[in-house]
Protein backbone atom coordinates (compact mmCIF):
# COMPACT_ATOMS: atom_id res chain seq x y z
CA UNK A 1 -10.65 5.04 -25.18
CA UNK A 2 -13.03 2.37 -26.25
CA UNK A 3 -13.33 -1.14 -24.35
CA UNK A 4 -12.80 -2.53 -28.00
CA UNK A 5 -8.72 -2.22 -27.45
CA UNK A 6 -8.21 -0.95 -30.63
CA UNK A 7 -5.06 0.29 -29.22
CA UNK A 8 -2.73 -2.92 -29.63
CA UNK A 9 -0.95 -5.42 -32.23
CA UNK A 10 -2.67 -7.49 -34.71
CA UNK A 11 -3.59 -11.01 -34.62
CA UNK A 12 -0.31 -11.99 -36.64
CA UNK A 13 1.69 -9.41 -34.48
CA UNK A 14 -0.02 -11.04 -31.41
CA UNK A 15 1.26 -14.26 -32.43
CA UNK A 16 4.57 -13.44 -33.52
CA UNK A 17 5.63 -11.84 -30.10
CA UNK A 18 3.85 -14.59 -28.29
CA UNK A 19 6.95 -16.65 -29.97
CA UNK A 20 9.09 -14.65 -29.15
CA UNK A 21 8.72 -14.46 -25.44
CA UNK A 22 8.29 -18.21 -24.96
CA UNK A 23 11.59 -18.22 -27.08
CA UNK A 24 13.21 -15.50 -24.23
CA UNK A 25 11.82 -17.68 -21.03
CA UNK A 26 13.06 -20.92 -22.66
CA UNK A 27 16.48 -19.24 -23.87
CA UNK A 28 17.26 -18.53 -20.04
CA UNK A 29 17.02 -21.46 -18.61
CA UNK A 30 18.49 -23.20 -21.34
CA UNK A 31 21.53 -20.79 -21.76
CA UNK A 32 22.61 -20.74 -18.50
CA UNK A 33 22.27 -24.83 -18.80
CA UNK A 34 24.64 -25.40 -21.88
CA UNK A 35 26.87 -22.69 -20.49
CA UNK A 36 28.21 -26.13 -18.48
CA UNK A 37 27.82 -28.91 -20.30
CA UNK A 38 28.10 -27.40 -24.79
CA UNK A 39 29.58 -24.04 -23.92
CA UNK A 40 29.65 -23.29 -27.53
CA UNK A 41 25.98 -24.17 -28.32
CA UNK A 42 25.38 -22.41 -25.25
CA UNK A 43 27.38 -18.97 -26.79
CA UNK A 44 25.26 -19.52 -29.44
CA UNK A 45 21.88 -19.61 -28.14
CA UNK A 46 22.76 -16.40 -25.73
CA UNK A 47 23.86 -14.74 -28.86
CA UNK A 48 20.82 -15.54 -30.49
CA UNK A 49 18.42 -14.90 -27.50
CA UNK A 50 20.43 -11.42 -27.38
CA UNK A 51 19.24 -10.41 -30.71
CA UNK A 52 15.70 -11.43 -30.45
CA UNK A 53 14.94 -9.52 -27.39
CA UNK A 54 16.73 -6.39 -29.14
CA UNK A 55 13.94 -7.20 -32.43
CA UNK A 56 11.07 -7.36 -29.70
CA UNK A 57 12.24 -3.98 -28.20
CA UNK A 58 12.44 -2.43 -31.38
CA UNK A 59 9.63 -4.27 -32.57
CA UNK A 60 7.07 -3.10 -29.91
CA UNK A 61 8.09 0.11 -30.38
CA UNK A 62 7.84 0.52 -34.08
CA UNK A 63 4.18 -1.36 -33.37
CA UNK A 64 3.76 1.60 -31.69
CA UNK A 65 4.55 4.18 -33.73
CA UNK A 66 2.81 3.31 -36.62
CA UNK A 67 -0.38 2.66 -35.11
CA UNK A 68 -3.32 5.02 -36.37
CA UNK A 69 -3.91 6.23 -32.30
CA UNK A 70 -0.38 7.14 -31.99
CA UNK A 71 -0.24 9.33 -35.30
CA UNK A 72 -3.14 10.68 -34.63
CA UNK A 73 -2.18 11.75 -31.19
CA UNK A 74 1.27 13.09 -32.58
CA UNK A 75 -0.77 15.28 -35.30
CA UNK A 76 -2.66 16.51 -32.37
CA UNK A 77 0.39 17.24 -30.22
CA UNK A 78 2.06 19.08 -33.70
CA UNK A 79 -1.00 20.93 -34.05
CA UNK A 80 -0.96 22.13 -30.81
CA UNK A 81 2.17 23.09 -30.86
CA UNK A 82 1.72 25.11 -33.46
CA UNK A 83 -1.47 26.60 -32.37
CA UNK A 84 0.30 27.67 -29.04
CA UNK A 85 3.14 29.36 -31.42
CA UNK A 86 0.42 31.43 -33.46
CA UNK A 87 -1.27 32.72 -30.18
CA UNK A 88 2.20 33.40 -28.87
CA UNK A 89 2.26 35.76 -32.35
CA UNK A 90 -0.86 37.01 -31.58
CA UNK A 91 -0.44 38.16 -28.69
CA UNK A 92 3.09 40.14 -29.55
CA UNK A 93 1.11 41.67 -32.45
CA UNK A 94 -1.46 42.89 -30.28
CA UNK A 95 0.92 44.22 -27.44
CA UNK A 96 2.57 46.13 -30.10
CA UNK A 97 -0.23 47.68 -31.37
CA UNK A 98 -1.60 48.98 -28.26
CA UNK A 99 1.96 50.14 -27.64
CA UNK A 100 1.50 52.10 -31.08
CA UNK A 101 -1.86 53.71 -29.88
CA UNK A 102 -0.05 54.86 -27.02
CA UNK A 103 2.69 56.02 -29.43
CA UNK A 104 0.34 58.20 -31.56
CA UNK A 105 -1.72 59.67 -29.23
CA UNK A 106 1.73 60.78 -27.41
CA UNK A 107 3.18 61.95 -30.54
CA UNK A 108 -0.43 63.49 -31.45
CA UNK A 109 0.51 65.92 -27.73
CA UNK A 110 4.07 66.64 -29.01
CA UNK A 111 2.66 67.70 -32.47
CA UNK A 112 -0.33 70.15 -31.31
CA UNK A 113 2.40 71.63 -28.82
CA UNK A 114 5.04 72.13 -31.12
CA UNK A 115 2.34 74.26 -33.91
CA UNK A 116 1.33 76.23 -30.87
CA UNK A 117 5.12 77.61 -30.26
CA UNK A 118 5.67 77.88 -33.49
CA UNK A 119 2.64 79.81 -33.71
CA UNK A 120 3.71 81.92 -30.63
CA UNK A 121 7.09 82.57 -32.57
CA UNK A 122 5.36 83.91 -35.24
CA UNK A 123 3.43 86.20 -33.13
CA UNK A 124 6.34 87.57 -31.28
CA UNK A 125 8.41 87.80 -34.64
CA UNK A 126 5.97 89.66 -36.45
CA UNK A 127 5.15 92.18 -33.97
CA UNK A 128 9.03 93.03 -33.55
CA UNK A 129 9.11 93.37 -37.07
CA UNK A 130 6.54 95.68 -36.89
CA UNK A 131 7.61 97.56 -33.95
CA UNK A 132 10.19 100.26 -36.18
CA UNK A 133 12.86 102.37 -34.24
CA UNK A 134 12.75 105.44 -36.09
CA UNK A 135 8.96 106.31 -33.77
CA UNK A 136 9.92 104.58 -31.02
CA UNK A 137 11.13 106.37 -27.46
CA UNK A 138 14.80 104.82 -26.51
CA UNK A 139 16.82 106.91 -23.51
CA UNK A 140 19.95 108.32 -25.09
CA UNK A 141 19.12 107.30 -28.97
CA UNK A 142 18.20 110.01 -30.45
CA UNK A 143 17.71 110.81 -34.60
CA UNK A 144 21.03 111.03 -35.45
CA UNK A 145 21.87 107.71 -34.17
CA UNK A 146 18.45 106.12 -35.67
CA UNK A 147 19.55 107.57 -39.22
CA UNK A 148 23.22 105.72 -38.24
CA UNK A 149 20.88 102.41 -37.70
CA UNK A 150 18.77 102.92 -40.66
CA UNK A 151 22.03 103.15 -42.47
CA UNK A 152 23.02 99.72 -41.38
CA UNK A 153 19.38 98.38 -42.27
CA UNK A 154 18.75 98.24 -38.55
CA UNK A 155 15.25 99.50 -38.74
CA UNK A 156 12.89 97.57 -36.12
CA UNK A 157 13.13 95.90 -32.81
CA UNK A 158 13.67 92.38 -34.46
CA UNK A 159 16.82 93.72 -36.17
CA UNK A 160 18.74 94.62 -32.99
CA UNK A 161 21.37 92.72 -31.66
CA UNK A 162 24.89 92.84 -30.13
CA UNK A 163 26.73 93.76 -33.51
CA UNK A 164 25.47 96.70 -33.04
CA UNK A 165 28.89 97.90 -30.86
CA UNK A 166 30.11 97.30 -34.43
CA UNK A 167 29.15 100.68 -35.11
CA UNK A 168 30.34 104.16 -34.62
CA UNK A 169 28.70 105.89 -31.42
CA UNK A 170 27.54 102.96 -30.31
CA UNK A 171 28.54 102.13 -27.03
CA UNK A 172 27.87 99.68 -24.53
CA UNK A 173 25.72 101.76 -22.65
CA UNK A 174 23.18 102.85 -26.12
CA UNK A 175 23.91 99.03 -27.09
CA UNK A 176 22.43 97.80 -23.68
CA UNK A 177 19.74 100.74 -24.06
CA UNK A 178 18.76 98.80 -27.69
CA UNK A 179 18.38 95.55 -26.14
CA UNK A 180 16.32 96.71 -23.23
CA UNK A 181 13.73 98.40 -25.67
CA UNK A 182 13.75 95.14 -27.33
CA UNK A 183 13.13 93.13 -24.35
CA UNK A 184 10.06 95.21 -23.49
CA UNK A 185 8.43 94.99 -26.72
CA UNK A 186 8.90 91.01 -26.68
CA UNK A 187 7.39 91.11 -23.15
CA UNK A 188 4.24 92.86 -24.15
CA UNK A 189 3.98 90.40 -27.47
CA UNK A 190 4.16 87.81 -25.42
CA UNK A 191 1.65 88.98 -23.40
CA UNK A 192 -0.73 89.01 -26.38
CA UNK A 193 0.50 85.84 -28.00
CA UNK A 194 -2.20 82.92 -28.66
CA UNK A 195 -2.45 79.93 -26.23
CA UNK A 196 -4.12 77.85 -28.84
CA UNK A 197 -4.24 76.76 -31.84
CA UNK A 198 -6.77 77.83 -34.32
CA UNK A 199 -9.57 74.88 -34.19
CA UNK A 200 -9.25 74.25 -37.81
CA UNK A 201 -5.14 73.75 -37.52
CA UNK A 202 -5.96 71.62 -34.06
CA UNK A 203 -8.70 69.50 -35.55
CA UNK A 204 -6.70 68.67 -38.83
CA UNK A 205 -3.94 67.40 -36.62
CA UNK A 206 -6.25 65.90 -34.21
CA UNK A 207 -7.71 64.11 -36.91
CA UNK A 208 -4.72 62.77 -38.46
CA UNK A 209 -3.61 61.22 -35.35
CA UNK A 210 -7.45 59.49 -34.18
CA UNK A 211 -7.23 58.35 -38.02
CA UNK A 212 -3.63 56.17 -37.18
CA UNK A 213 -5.11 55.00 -33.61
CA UNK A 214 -8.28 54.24 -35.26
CA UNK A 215 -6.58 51.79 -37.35
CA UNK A 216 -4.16 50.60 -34.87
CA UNK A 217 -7.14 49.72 -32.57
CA UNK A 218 -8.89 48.16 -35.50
CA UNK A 219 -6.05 45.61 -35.97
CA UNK A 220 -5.65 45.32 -32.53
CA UNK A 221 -9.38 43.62 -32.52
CA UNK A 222 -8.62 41.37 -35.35
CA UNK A 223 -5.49 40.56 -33.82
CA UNK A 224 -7.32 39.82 -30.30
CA UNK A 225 -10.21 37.94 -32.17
CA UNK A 226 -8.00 35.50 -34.11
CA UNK A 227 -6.34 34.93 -30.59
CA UNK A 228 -9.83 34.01 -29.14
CA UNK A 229 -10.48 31.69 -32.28
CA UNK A 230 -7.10 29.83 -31.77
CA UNK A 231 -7.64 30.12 -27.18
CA UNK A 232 -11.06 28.18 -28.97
CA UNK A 233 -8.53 25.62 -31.13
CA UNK A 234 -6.55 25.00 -28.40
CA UNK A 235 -9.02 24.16 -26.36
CA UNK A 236 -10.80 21.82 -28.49
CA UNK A 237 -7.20 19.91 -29.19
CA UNK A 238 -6.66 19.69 -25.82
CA UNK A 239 -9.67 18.15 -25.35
CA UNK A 240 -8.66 15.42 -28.10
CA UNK A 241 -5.06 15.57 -26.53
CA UNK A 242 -6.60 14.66 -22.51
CA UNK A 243 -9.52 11.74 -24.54
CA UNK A 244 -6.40 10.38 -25.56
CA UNK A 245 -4.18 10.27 -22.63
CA UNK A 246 -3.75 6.58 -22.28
CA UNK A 247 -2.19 6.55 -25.57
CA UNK A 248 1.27 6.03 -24.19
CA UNK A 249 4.43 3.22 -24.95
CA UNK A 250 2.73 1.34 -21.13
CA UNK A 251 -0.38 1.33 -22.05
CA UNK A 252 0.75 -0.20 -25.48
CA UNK A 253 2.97 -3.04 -24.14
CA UNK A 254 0.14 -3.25 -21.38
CA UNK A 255 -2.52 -4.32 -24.56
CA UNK A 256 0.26 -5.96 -26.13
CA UNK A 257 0.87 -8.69 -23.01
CA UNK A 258 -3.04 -8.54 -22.45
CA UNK A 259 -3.09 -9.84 -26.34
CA UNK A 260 -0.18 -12.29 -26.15
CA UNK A 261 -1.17 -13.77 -22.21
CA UNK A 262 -4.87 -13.62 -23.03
CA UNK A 263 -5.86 -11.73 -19.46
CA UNK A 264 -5.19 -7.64 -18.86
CA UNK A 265 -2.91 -6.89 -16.42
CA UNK A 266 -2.48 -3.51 -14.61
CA UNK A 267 -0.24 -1.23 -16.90
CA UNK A 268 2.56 -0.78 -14.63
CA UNK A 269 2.67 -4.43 -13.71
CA UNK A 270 2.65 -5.57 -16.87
CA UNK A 271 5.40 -3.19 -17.99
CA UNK A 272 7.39 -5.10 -15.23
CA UNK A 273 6.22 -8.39 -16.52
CA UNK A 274 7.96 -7.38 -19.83
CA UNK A 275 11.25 -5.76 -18.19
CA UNK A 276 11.08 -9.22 -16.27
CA UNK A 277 10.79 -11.12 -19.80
CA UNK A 278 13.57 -8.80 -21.65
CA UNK A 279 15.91 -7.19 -18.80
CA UNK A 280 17.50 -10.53 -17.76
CA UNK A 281 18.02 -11.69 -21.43
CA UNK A 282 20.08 -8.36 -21.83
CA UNK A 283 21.78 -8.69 -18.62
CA UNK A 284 22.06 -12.77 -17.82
CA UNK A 285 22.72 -13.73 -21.90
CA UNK A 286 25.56 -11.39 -22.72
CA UNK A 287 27.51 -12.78 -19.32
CA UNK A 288 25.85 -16.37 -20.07
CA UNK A 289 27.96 -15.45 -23.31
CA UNK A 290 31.25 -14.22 -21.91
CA UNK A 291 30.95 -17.62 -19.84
CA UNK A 292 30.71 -19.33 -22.83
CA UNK A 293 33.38 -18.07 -24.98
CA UNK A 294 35.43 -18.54 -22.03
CA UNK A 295 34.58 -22.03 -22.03
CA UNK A 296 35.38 -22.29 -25.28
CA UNK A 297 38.81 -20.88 -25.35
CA UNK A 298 39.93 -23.08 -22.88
CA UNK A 299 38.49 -25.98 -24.70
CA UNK A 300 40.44 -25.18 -27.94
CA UNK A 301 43.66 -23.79 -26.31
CA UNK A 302 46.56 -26.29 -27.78
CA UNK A 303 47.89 -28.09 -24.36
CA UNK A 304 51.64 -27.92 -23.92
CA UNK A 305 53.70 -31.55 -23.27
CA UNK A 306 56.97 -30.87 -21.96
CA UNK A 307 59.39 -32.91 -23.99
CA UNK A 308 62.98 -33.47 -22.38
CA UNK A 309 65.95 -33.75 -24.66
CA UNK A 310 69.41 -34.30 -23.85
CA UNK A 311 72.30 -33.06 -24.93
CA UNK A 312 75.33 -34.75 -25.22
CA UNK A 313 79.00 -33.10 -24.50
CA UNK A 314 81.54 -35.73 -25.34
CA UNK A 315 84.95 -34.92 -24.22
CA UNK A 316 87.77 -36.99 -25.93
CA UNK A 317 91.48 -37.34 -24.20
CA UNK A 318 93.07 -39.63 -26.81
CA UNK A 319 96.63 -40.75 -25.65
CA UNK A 320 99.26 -41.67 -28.35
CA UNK A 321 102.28 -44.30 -27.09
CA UNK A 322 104.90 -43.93 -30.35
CA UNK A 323 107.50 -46.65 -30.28
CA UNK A 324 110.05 -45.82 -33.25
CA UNK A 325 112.96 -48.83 -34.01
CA UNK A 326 115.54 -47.25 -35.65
CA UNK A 327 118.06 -49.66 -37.62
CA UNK A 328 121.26 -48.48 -38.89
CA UNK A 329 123.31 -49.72 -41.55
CA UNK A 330 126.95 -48.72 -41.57
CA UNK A 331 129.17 -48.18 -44.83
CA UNK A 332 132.34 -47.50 -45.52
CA UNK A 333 131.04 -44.00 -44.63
CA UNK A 334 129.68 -44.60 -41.91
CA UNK A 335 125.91 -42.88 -42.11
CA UNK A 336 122.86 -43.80 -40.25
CA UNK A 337 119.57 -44.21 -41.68
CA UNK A 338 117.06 -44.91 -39.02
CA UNK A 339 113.68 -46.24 -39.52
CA UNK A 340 111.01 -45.11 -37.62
CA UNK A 341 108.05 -47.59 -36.69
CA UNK A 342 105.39 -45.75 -34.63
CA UNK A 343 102.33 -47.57 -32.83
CA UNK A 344 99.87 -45.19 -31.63
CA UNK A 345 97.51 -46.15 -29.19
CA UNK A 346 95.01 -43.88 -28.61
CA UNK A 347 92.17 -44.22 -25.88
CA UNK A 348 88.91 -41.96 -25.35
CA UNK A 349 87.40 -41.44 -22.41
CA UNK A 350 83.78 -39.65 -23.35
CA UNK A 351 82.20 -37.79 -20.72
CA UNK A 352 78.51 -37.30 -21.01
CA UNK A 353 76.55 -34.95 -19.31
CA UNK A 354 72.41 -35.11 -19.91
CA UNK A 355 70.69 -31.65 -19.70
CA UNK A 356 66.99 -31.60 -20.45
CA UNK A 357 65.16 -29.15 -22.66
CA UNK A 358 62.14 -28.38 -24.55
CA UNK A 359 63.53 -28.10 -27.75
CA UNK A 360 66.33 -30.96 -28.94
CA UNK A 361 69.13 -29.69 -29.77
CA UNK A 362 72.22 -31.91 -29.08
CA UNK A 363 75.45 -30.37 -29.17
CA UNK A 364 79.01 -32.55 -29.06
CA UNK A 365 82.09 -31.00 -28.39
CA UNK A 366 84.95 -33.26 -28.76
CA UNK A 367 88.40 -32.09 -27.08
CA UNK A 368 91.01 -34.41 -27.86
CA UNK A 369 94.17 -34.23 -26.10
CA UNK A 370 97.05 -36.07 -27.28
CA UNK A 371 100.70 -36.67 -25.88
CA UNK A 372 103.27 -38.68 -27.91
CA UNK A 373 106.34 -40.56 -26.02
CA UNK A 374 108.84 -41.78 -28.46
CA UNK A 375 111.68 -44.14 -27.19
CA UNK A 376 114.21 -44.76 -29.71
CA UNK A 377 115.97 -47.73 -30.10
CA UNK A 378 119.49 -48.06 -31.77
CA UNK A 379 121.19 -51.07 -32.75
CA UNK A 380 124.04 -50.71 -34.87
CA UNK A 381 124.94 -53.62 -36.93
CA UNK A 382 128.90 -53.57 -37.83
CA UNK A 383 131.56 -53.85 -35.61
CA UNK A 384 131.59 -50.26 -34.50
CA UNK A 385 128.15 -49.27 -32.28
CA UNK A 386 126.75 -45.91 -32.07
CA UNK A 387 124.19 -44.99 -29.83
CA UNK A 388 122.87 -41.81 -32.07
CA UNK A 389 120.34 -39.67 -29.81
CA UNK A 390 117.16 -38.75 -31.43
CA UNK A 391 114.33 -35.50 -29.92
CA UNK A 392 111.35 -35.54 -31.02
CA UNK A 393 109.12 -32.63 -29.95
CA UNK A 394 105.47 -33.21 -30.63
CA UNK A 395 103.34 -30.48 -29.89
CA UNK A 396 99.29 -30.83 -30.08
CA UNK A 397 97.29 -28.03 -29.91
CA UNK A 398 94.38 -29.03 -29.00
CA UNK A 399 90.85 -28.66 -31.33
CA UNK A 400 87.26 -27.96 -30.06
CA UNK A 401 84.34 -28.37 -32.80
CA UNK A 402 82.30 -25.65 -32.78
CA UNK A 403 79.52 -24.72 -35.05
CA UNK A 404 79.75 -21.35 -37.10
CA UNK A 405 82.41 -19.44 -38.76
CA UNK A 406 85.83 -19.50 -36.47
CA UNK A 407 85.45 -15.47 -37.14
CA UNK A 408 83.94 -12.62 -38.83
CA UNK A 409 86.02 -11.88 -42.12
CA UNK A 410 84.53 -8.86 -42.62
CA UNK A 411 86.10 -7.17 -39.31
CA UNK A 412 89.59 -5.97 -39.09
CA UNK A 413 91.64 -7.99 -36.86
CA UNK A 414 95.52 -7.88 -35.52
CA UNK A 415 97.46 -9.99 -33.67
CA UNK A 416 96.44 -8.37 -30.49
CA UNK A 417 92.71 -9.57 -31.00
CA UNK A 418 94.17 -13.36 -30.22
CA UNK A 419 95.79 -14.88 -27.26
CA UNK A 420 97.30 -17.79 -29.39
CA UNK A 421 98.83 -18.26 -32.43
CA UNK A 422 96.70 -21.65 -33.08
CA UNK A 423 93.92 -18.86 -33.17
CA UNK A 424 95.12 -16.57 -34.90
CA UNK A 425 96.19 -19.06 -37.56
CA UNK A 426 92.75 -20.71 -38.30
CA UNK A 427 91.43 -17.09 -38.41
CA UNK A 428 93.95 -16.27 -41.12
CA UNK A 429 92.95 -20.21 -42.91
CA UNK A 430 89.34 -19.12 -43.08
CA UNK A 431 89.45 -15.90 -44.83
CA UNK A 432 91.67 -17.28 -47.00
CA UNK A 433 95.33 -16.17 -45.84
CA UNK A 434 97.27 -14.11 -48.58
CA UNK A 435 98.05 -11.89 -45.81
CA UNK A 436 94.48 -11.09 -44.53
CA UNK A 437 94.19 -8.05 -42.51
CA UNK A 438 97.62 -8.00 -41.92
CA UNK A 439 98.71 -10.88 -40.21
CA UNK A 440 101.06 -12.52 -42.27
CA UNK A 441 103.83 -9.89 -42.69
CA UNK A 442 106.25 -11.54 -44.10
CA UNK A 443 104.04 -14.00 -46.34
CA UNK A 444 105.32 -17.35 -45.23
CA UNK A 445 101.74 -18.31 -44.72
CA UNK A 446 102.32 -18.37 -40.31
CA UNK A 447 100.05 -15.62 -39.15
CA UNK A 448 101.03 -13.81 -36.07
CA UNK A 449 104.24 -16.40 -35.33
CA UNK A 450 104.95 -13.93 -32.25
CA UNK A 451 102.08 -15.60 -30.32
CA UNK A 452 102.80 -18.55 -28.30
């Protein structure tokens, strides 16, 4: 190639990927910088640096593709490829038509053999037919027997054969004595026969054959000349092709960073100073990147504050004191009405125990437990005193508040499914009694009244 480097970008391409890889050495630095301090600036800018040495890649080498050297140099390559195909052709066409020559001239043998048997057949056919039996000398044929023969159109050596036995007096001795006399007279035609062809029959095929070589060998010349013409072609491509050797992708980016730095470097160093300029951005950015998004996950992750709550359990134990005053009144029947006053006194004692959680969710379960004393006291006002005796039973059951149904009204219960009747009863409230799933037999509203 010239010393005029027409073999490189443009001005404006020049200038454009002089950007560019002041862009990629300042993007390095500058990435691996904000990957510390603005981790998402710092995504950014390797995402972006990413991209433009991907456009500077594929840049270059559309650059150098399209320029006029390269195509030129690719026609050259076609061509030649296509040159080396025809002369490939060429060379098969010519192979086969020497093979044809030797074809013909082996077929022209065969032929000029086969017309000299056949005229040797002839010779040995026609003289049997001409050889008649009726003159001839056999041992132990005599006339009668030839008239026999003559009657079977058996009338010459060619017309004997084995069916003779077929007729009467005609045994295999006279048969074998037939055959015999044949084989003489065939021995002494072939004697005679012709061992050549006649030169007008031998030149005609002669001819006919030379005539087919001929031509063969005449396109076997044109074939062979057209192969030196394109041997010629190729040559003078490959010429072209070795003058334009240096038209490669490092010799391209080597003119292209001679362009951009303003000095030439060697070709394979400056193919390294490019690798050095784009490698690292495709290996350092995308894990500059990964450091980033990191970075900026843990930035924007929500952080957790652990919240105590505390739930309260308050456990009541009410106790009831009931003081009834009864006060008679006597009549002339004597009856007793008491009156009843009760004073309940009820005191809670709340236990509370704090358990912490994340989520609040308080929970109070009262248990009250009650017990109920009652004293009676009976003062009877006429002159007769009684001292009636009152019992009060009081029976508390007691009640824990829960949350949620006291049971599933949709299931089938019986008595068995309960261990009280307290239990069984607020079952039976819930669904709405009227005997629900069987637990109030005998419909006075008491489910289960065999539970204690």
């Amino acid at each position: 190639m010239s010393d005029e480097k027409p073999f490189s970008p443009g001005a404006i391409n020049t200038k454009l990927l002089r950007i560019l890889l002041i862009a990629q050495v300042i993007a390095l630095p500058l990435g691996i910088l904000l990957t510390f301090v603005l981790p998402s600036l710092g995504l950014l800018i390797a995402f972006l640096a990413i991209l433009a040495a991907l456009a500077t890649i594929v840049w270059v080498y559309v650059l150098y593709r399209a320029n006029p050297h390269t195509r030129q140099k690719r026609t050259l390559i076609s061509s030649e490829a296509n040159l080396f195909t025809q002369v490939q052709r060429a060379t098969n066409q010519a192979a086969n038509l020497q093979r044809e020559q030797v074809t013909l001239a082996q077929d022209q043998t065969r032929h000029l053999a086969k017309e000299l048997a056949d005229l040797q057949h002839q010779h040995i056919t026609a003289g049997l037919q001409q050889t008649p039996i009726a003159i001839a000398k056999i041992p132990s044929i005599g006339p009668k027997l030839k008239e026999r023969l003559a009657a079977h159109r058996i009338r010459t050596a060619f017309d004997v054969s084995y069916n003779i036995s077929s007729i009467e007096g005609f045994g295999q001795s006279k048969v074998q004595a037939l055959l015999d006399w044949k084989q003489d007279i065939t021995q002494q035609l072939s004697q005679t026969k012709p061992t050549a062809l006649p030169p007008v029959t031998a030149a005609a095929i002669t001819q006919t054959y030379e005539d087919r070589i001929a031509q063969a060998e005449a396109a076997r010349q044109q074939i062979l000349a057209q192969q030196e013409q394109l041997h010629l072609q190729h040559e003078e491509i490959s010429q072209q092709l070795a003058s334009r050797a240096d038209i490669t992708l490092p010799t391209y980016i080597q003119n292209s960073l001679a362009a951009v730095l303003g000095f030439r470097l060697p070709r394979w160093v400056a193919v390294g100073a490019g690798g050095l300029l784009l490698i690292p951005t495709l290996l350092v950015q995308p894990i500059l990147g990964a450091r980033s998004s990191i970075a900026v996950i843990e930035t924007s992750r929500p952080t957790a504050t652990l919240t105590p709550s505390v739930t309260f359990t308050l456990t009541l134990t009410p106790t009831i004191t009931r003081t009834p005053t009864l006060t008679p009144t006597e009549t002339p029947t004597p009856s007793l009405t008491p009156t009843i006053t009760q004073t309940p006194t009820d005191t809670l004692t709340p236990t509370i125990t704090p358990t912490p959680s994340i989520t609040p969710t308080p929970t109070i379960t009262p248990t009250p437990t009650r017990t109920g004393t009652i004293t009676p006291t009976a003062t009877k006002v006429p002159t007769r005193t009684r001292i009636p005796t009152i019992t009060n039973t009081w029976v508390w059951v007691p009640f824990t508040a829960t949350s949620g149904p006291v049971c599933n009204c949709s299931r089938d219960y019986d008595c068995d499914d309960f261990s009280t009747h307290y239990q069984a009863q607020r079952c039976y409230d819930s669904c709405g009694g009227n005997n629900w799933s069987g637990l109030d037999n005998d419909g006075d509203g008491l489910a289960c009244e065999g539970l204690p």
